[in-house]
Protein backbone atom coordinates (compact mmCIF):
# COMPACT_ATOMS: atom_id res chain seq x y z
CA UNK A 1 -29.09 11.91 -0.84
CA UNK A 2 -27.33 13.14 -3.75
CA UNK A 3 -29.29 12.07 -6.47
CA UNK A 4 -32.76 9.87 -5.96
CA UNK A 5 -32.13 8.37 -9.00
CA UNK A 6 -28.38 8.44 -9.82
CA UNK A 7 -27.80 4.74 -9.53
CA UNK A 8 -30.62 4.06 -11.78
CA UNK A 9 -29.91 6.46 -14.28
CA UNK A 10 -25.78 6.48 -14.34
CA UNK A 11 -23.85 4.10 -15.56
CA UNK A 12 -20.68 3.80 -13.82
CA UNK A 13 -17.00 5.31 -15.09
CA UNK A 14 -13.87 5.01 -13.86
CA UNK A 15 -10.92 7.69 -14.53
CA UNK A 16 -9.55 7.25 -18.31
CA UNK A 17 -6.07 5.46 -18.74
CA UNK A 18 -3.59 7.08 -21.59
CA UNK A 19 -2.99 4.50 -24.95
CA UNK A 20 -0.87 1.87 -23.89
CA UNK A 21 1.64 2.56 -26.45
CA UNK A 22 2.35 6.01 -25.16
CA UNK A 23 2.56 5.28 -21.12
CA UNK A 24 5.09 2.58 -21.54
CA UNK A 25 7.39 5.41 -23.18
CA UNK A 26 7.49 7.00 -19.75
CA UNK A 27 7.18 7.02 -16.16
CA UNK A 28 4.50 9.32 -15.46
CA UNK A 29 0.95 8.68 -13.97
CA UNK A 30 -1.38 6.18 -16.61
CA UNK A 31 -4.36 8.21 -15.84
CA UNK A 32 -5.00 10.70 -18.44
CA UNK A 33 -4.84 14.09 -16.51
CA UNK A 34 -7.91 15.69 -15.79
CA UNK A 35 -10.27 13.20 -17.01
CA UNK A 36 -11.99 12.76 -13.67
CA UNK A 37 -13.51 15.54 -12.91
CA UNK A 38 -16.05 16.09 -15.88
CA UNK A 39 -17.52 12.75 -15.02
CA UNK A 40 -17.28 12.78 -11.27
CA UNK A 41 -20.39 14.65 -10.19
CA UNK A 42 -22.77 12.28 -11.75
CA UNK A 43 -20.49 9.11 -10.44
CA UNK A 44 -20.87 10.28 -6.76
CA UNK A 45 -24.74 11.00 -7.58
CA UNK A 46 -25.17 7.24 -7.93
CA UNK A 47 -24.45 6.94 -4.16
CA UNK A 48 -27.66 5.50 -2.56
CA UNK A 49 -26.93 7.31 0.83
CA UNK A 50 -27.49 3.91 2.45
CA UNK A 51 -29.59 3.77 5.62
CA UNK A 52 -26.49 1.26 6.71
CA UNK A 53 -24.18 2.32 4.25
CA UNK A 54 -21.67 -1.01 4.74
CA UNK A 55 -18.67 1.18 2.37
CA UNK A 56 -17.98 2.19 6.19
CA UNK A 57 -17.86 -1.55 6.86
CA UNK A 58 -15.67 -2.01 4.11
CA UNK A 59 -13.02 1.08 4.63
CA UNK A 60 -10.56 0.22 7.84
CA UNK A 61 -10.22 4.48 7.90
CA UNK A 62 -13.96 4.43 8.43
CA UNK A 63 -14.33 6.62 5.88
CA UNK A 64 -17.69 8.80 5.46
CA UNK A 65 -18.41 8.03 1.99
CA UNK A 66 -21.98 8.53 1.31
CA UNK A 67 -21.72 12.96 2.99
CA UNK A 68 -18.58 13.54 0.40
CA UNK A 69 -20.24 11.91 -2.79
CA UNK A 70 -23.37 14.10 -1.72
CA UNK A 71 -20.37 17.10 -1.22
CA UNK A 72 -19.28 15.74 -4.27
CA UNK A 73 -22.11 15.63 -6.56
CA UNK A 74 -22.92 18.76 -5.26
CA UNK A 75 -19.49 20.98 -6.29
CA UNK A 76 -19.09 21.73 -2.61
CA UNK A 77 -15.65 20.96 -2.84
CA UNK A 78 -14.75 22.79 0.45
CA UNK A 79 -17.26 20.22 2.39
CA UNK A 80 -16.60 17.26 0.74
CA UNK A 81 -12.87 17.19 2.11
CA UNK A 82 -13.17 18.28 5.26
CA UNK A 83 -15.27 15.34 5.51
CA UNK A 84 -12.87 13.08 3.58
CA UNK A 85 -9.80 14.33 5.79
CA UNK A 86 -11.79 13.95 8.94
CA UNK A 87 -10.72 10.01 9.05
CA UNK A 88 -7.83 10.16 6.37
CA UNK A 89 -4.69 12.07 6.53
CA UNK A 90 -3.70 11.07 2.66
CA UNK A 91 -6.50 10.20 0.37
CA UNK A 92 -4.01 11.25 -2.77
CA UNK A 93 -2.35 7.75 -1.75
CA UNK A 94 -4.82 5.93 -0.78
CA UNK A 95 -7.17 7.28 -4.24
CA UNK A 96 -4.42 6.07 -6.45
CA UNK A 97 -3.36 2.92 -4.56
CA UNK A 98 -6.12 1.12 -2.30
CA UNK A 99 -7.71 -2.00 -3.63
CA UNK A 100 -11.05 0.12 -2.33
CA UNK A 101 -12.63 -2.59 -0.33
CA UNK A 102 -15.21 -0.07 0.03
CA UNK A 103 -16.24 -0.62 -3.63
CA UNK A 104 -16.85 -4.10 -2.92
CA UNK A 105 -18.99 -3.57 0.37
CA UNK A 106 -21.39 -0.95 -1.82
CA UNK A 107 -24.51 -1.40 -1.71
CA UNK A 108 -24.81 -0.94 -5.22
CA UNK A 109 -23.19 -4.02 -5.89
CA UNK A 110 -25.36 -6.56 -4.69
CA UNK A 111 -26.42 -6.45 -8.46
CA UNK A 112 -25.25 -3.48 -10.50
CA UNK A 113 -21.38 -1.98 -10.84
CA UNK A 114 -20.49 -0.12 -7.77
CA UNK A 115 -20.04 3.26 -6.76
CA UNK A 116 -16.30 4.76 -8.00
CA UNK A 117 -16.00 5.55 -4.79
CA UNK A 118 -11.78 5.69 -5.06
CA UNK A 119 -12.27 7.88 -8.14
CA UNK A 120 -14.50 10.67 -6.66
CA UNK A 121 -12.16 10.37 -3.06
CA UNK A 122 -9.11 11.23 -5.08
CA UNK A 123 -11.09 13.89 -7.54
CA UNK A 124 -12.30 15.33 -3.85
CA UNK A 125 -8.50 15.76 -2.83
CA UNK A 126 -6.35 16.34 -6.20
CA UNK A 127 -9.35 19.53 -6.43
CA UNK A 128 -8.23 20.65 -2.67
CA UNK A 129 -4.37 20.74 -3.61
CA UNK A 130 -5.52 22.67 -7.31
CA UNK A 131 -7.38 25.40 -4.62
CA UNK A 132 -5.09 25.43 -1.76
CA UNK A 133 -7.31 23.96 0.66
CA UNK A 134 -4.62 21.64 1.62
CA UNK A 135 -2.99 23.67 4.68
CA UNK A 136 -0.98 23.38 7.54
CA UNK A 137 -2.50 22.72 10.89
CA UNK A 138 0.18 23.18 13.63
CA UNK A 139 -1.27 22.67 16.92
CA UNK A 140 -2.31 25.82 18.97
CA UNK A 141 -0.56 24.64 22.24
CA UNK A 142 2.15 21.95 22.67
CA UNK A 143 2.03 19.20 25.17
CA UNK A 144 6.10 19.06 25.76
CA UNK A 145 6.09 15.96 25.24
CA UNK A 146 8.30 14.12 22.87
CA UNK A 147 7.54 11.12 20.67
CA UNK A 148 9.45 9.01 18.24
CA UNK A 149 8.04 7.23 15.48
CA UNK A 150 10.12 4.48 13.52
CA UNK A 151 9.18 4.35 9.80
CA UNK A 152 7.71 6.69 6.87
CA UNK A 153 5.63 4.70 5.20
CA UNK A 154 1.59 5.76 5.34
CA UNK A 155 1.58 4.34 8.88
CA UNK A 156 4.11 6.40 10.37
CA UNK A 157 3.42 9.13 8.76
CA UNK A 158 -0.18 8.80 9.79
CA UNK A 159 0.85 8.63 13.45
CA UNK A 160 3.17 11.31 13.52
CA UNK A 161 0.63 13.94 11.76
CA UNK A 162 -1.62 12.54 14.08
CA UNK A 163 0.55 13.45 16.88
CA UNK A 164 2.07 16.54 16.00
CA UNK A 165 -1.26 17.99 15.78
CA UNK A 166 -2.26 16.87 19.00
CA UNK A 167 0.54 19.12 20.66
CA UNK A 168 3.20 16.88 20.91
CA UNK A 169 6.74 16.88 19.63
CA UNK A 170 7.56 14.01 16.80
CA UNK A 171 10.57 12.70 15.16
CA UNK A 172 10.02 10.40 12.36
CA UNK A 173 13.09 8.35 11.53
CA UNK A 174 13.52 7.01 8.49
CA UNK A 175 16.14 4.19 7.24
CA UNK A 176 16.16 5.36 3.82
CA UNK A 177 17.88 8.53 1.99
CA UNK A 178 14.31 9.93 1.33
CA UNK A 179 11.04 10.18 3.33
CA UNK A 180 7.83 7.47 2.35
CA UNK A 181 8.97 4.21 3.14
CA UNK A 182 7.34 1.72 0.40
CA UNK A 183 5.21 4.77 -1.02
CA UNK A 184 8.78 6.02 -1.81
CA UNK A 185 11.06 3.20 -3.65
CA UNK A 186 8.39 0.27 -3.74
CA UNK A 187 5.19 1.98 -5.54
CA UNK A 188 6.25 2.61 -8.89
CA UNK A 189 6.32 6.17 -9.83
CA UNK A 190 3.83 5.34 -12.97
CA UNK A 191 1.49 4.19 -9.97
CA UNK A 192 1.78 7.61 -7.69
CA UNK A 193 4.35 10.51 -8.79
CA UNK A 194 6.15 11.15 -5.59
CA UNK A 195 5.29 15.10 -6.13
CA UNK A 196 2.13 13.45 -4.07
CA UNK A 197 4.29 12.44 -0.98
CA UNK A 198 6.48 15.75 -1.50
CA UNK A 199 3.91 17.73 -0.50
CA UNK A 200 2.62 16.28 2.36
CA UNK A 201 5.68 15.98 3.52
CA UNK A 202 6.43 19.74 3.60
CA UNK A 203 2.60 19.86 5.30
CA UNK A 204 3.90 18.32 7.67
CA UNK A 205 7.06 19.91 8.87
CA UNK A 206 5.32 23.27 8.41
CA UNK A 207 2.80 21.92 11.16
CA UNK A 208 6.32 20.91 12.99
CA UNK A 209 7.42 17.72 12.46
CA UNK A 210 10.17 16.77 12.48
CA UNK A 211 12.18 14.16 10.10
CA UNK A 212 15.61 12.25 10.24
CA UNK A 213 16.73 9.67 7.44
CA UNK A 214 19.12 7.99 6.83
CA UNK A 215 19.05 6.55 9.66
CA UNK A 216 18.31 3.18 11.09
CA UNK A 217 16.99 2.67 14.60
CA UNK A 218 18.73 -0.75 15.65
CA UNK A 219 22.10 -0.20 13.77
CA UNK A 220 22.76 3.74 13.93
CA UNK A 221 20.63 4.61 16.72
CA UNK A 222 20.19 2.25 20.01
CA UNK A 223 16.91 1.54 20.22
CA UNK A 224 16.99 1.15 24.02
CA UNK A 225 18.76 4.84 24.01
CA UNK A 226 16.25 6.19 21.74
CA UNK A 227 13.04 4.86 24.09
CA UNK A 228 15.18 6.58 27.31
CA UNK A 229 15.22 9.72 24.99
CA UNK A 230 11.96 10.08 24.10
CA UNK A 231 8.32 9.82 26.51
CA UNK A 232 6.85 7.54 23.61
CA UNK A 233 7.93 5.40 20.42
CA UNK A 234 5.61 4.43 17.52
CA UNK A 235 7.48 1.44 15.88
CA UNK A 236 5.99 1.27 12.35
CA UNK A 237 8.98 -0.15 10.28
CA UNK A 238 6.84 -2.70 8.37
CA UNK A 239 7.23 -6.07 7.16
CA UNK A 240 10.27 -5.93 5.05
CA UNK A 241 11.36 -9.31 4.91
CA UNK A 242 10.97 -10.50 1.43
CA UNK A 243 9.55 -14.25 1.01
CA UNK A 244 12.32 -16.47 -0.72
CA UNK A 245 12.15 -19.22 -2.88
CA UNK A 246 14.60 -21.87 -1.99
CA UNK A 247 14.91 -24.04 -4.91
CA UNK A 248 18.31 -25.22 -6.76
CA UNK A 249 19.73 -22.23 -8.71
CA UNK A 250 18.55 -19.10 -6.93
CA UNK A 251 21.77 -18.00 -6.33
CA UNK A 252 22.30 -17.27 -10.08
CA UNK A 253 23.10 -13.49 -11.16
CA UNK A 254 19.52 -11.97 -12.08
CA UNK A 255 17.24 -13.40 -9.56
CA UNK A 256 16.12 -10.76 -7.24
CA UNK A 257 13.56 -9.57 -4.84
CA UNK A 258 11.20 -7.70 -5.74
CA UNK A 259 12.12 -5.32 -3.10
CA UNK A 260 15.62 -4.98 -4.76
CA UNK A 261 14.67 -4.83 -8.65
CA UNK A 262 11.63 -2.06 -7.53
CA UNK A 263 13.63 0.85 -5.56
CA UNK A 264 16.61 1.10 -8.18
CA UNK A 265 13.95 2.19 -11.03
CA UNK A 266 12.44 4.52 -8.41
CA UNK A 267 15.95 5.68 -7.82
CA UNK A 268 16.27 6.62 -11.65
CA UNK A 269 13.33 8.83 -11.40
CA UNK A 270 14.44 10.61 -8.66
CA UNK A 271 17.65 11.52 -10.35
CA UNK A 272 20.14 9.46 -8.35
CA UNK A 273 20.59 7.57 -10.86
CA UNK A 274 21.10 7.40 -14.77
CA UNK A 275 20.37 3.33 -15.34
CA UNK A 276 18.88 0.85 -13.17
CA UNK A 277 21.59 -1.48 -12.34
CA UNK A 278 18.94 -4.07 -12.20
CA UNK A 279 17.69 -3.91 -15.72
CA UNK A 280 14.86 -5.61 -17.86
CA UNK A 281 15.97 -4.03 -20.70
CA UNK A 282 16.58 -6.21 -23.99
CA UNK A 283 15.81 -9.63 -21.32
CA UNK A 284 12.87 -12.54 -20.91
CA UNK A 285 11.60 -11.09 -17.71
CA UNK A 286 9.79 -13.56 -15.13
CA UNK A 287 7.71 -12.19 -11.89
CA UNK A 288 7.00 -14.72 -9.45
CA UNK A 289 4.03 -13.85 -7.48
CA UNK A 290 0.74 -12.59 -8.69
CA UNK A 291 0.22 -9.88 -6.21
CA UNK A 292 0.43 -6.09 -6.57
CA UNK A 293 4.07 -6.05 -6.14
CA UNK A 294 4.38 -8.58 -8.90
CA UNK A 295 1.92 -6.19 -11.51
CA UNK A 296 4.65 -3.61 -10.23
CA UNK A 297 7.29 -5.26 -11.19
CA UNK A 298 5.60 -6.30 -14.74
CA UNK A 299 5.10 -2.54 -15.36
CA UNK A 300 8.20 -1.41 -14.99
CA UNK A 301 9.91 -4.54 -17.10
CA UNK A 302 7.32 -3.07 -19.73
CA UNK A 303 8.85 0.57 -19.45
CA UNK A 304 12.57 -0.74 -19.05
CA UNK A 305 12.10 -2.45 -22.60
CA UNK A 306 11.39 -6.08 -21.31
CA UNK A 307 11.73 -8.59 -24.40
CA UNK A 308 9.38 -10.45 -23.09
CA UNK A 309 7.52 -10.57 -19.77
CA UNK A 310 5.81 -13.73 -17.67
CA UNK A 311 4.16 -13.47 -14.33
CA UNK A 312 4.06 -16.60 -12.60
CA UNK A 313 0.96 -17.40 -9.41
CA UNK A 314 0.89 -20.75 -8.05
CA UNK A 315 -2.92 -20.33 -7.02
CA UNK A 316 -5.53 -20.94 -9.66
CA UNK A 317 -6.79 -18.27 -11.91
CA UNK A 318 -9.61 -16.11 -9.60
CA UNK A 319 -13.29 -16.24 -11.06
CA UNK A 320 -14.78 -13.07 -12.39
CA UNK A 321 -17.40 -12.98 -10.21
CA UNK A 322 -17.92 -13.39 -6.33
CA UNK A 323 -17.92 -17.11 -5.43
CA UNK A 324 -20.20 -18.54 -2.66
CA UNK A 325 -17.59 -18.35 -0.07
CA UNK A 326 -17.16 -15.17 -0.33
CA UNK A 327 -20.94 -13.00 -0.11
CA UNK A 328 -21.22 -9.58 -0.68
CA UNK A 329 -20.31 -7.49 1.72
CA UNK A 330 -16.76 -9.21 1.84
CA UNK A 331 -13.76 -8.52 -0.27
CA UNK A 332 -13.60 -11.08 -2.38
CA UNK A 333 -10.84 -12.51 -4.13
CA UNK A 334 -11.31 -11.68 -8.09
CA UNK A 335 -9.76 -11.81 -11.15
CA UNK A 336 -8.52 -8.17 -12.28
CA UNK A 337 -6.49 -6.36 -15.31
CA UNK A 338 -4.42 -4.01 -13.89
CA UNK A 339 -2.84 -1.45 -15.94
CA UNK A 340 0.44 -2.86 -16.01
CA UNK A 341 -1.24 -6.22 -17.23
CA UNK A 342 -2.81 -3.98 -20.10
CA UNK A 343 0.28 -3.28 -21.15
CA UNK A 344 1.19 -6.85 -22.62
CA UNK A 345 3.10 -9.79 -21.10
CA UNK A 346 1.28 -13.44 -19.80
CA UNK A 347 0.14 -14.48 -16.96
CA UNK A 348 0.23 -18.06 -15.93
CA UNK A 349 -1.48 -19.95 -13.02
CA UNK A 350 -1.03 -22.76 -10.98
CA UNK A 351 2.27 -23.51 -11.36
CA UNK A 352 5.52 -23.89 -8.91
CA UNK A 353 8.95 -22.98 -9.91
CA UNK A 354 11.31 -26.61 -9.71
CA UNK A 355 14.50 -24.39 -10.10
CA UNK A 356 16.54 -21.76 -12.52
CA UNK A 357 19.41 -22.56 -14.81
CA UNK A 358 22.52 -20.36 -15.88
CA UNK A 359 25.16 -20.20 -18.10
CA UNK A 360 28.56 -21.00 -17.55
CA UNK A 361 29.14 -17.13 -16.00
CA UNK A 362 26.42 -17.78 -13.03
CA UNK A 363 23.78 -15.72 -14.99
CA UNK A 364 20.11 -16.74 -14.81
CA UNK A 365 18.56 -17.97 -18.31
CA UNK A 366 16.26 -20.07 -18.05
CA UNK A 367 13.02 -21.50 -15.40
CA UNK A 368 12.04 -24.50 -15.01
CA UNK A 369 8.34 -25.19 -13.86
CA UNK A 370 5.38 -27.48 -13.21
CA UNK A 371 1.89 -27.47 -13.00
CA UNK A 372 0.12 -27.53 -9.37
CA UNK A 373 -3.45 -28.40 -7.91
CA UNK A 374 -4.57 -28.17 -4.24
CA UNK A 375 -6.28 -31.13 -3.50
CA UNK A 376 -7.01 -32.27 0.36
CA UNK A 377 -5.14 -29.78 1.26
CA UNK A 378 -1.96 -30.43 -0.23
CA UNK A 379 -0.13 -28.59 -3.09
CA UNK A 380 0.34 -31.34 -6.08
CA UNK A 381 2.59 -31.38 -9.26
CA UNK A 382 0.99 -32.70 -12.10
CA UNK A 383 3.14 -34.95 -14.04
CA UNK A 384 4.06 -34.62 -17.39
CA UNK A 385 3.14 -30.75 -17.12
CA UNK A 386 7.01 -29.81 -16.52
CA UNK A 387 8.26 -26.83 -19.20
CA UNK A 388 10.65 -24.85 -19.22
CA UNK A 389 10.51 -20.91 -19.76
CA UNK A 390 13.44 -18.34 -20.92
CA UNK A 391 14.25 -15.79 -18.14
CA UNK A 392 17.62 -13.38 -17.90
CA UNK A 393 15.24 -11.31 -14.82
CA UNK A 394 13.47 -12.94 -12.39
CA UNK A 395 11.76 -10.92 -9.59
CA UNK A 396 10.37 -12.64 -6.31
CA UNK A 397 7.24 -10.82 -5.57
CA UNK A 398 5.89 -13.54 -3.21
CA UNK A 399 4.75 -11.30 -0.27
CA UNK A 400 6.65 -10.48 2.91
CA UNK A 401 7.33 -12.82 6.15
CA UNK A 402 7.26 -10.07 8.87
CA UNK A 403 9.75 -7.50 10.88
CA UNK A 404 13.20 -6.82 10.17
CA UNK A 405 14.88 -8.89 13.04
CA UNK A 406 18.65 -7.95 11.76
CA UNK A 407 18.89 -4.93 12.29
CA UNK A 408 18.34 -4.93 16.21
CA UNK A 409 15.09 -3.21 16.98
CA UNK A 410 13.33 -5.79 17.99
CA UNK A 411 16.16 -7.09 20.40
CA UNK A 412 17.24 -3.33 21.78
CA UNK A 413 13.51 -2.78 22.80
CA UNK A 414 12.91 -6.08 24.11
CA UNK A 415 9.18 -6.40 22.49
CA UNK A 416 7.24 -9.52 22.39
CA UNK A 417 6.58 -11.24 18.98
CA UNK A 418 3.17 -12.69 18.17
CA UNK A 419 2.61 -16.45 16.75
CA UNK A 420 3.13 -15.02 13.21
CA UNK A 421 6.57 -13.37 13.94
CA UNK A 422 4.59 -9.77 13.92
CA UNK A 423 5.16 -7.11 17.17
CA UNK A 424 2.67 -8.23 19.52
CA UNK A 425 0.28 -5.53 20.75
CA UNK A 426 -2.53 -5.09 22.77
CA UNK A 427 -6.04 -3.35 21.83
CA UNK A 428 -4.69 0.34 22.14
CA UNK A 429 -1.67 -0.89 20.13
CA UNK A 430 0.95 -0.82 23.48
CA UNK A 431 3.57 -3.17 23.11
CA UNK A 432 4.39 -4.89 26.40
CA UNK A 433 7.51 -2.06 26.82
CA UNK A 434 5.83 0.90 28.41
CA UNK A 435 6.08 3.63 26.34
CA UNK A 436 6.62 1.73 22.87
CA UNK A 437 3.63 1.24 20.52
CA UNK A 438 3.91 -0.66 17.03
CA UNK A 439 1.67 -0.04 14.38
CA UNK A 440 0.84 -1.00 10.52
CA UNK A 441 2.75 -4.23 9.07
CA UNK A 442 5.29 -4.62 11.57
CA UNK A 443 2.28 -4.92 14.18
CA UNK A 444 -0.23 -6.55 11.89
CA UNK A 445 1.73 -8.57 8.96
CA UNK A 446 1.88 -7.82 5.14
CA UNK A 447 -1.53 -5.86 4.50
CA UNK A 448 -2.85 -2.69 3.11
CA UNK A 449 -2.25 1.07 2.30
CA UNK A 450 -5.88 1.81 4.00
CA UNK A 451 -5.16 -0.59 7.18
CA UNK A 452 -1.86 1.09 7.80
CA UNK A 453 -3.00 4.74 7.65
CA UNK A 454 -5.69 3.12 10.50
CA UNK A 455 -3.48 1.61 12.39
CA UNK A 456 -1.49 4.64 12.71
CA UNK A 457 -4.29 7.29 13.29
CA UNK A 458 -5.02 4.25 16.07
CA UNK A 459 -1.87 3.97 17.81
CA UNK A 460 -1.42 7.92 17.64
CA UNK A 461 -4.68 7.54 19.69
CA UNK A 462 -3.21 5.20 22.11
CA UNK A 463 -0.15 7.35 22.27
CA UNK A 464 -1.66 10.44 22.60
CA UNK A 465 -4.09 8.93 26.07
CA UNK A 466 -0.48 7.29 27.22
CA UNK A 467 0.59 10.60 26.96
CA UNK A 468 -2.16 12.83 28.14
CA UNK A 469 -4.28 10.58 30.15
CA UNK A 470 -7.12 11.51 27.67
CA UNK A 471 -7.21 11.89 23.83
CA UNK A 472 -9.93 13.40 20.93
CA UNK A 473 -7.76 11.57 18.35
CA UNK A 474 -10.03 9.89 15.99
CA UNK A 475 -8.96 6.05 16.24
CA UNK A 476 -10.93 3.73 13.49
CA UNK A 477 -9.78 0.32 14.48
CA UNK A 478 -8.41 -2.27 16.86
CA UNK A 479 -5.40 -4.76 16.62
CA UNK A 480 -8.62 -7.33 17.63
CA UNK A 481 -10.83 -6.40 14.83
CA UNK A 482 -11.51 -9.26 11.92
CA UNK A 483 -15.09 -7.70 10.67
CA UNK A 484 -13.25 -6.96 7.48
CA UNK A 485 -12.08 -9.76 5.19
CA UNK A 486 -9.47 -8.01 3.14
């Protein structure tokens, strides 16, 4: 145990944000630079070292929390992340952009703050890049066998790392001009500077694997042809398929996915290009959807010069505090400020939008909405509660309905969908095409940064004992698992 009586006499911190007024001037990280680390010893002291430490519970990856805050608290920097990259292959992501699930299974929390348990894992790994513990690991032998993986996001990349270092010979192709699938053009650089997914990507083709993009499996490659080609597949192309909102004048000039308005300011940062075709500059800015995505969209209205921005959730506002339904050690569903709320705009919730109106050139100006209530079940419109908002922007960030379907894959490979639309697998995440595995959101549906990076150290499991006929791939989770409510 790190310290007997951290957690009674530390008060918890979390990493220090810059002044509002100066982050929306730029794109780069909130977090003010090196603010962790003075404060991060005592933080991971108030670890309890639980004799059932349910953060494990609470982490998909598994994670061995409680022997890198002792690592931690201890300066044994070395230690404390070979521990933390024994069961994750990217804690830089996953430190910056997990909801930390594990915070809310602490122990701690039953009745004090938690543990900052996602501010001492990415303090453990930002310190390993600073002293070049971060290394290639090729394998010492390879298997000669060759595997494809579909997708760059955290779950592919998980899987082919994975892979590669089991001795076998990956290809990761990748749709996109750029590897990192939605770490690339949907996380907002002010969220995680791609520098982070820059490096690991070299990591990885120094340990040998191999990358392709710009190109699509289903429309430039055969996806049939590419299973013939290679012993193995790992589809993980996520859920792209943005939920729509079909309601009269959504075909008017400034209404856009999420997914569309999101990549283009990524795009600016990466020097492609000068101005965001898709502006909020100088506009009344709504976000529909009160996700992530949608706090990603409000930031970056803030930083394009937004006049105004309004994020719109058609579920009530979320308590504070845990609710009877949902007990400690569960991830409940709270209210929360995220940094891009910090930065200004309003939020509104329960209410539905009835439809947009334009001007006489088809542009969007205006949104017209009502106030909801779920009562037996049913969502309600209150009457007399209609109003009407300005808007020249409006992003959809309602979520995502499952697997690109267009493009061929799913068709060319001739895999079985689940009820929910999803690529149905079985518990060592086989599809029912021998050879072809699926794993993160195009397997499971919309979900986390932490589940994918599972599911992919999983199915690289799964691949590797397809493969091999045996595997010592560390594999934290099943397609059949629901212990975790997140």
């Amino acid at each position: 145990m790190a310290d007997p009586k951290g957690f009674l006499t530390t008060g918890r911190e979390v990493a220090e944000t810059r002044p509002v007024a100066e982050r929306v001037k730029d794109w780069n990280e909130v977090y003010v630079p090196g603010s962790l680390l003075p404060i991060i010893s005592k933080q991971a002291g108030r670890c309890m070292d639980c004799g059932i430490p349910f953060c494990h519970n609470g982490c998909p990856l598994g994670n061995l929390i409680p022997e890198w805050n002792d690592y931690a608290y201890r300066g044994d920097w070395n230690a404390a992340i070979e521990r933390l990259h024994a069961t994750n292959n990217f804690p830089e992501f996953t430190g910056r952009l997990c909801p930390a699930p594990c915070e809310s299974a602490c122990v701690l929390g039953i009745n004090q703050p938690p543990v900052t348990i996602k501010n001492v894992e990415v303090s453990i790994i930002d310190k390993a890049w600073d002293n070049g513990d971060v290394t290639p690991q090729p394998p010492e032998r390879l298997s000669g066998k060759t595997v494809a993986v579909i997708g760059s996001g955290p779950s592919g990349l998980a899987a082919a790392q994975q892979l590669t270092r089991a001795g076998h010979t990956v290809v990761v192709y990748e749709r996109a001009d750029r590897i990192g699938g939605l770490l690339r053009y949907g996380i907002p650089e002010f969220k995680m500077e791609k520098s982070h997914i820059n490096r690991r990507v070299e990591q990885m083709r120094a340990e040998g694997t191999k990358f392709r993009t710009g190109v699509e499996v289903g429309r430039d490659i055969d996806a049939a042809k590419l299973r013939r080609r290679y012993d193995a597949v790992v589809v993980a192309a996520g859920a792209t398929v943005s939920r729509d909102l079909p309601v009269p004048g959504r075909e008017l000039n400034g209404v856009h996915f999420a997914m569309e308005y999101l990549p283009l300011s990524n795009k600016v940062q990466e020097g492609d290009l000068t101005v965001s075709p898709i502006s909020a500059e100088g506009k009344h800015v709504v976000v529909i959807g009160g996700g992530d995505t949608g706090a990603d969209c409000v930031g970056t209205a803030h930083r394009q010069g937004a006049l105004s921005v309004t994020q719109l959730e058609i579920m009530p506002r979320p308590g504070e505090e845990r609710s009877e339904n949902q007990p400690w050690p569960t991830f409940p569903i709270l209210y929360k400020v995220t940094s891009a709320h910090e930065e200004g705009g309003e939020r509104l919730y329960s209410v539905s939008t009835t439809h947009f109106e334009g001007d006489e050139d088809g542009n969007v100006q205006s949104l017209h909405l009502v106030e909801v209530e779920f009562k037996d079940g049913k969502l309600n419109s209150l009457d007399g509660t209609e109003r009407v908002i300005p808007a020249q922007l409006v992003t959809l960030a309602m979520g995502f309905t499952g697997t690109d379907q267009a493009n061929g894959l799913v068709e060319q490979f001739g895999v079985e969908l689940d009820a929910r639309g999803n690529i149905a697998r079985d518990a060592d995440y086989a599809t029912n095409v021998p050879g072809v595995y699926v794993a993160g959101d195009a397997g499971r549906g919309q979900s986390l940064i932490v589940w994918a990076i599972a599911e992919g150290r999983s199915a690289a499991r799964g691949v590797d004992h397809y493969l091999t006929g045996a595997s010592d791939l560390h594999a934290p989770i099943r397609p059949t698992d629901r212990s975790l409510v997140v």
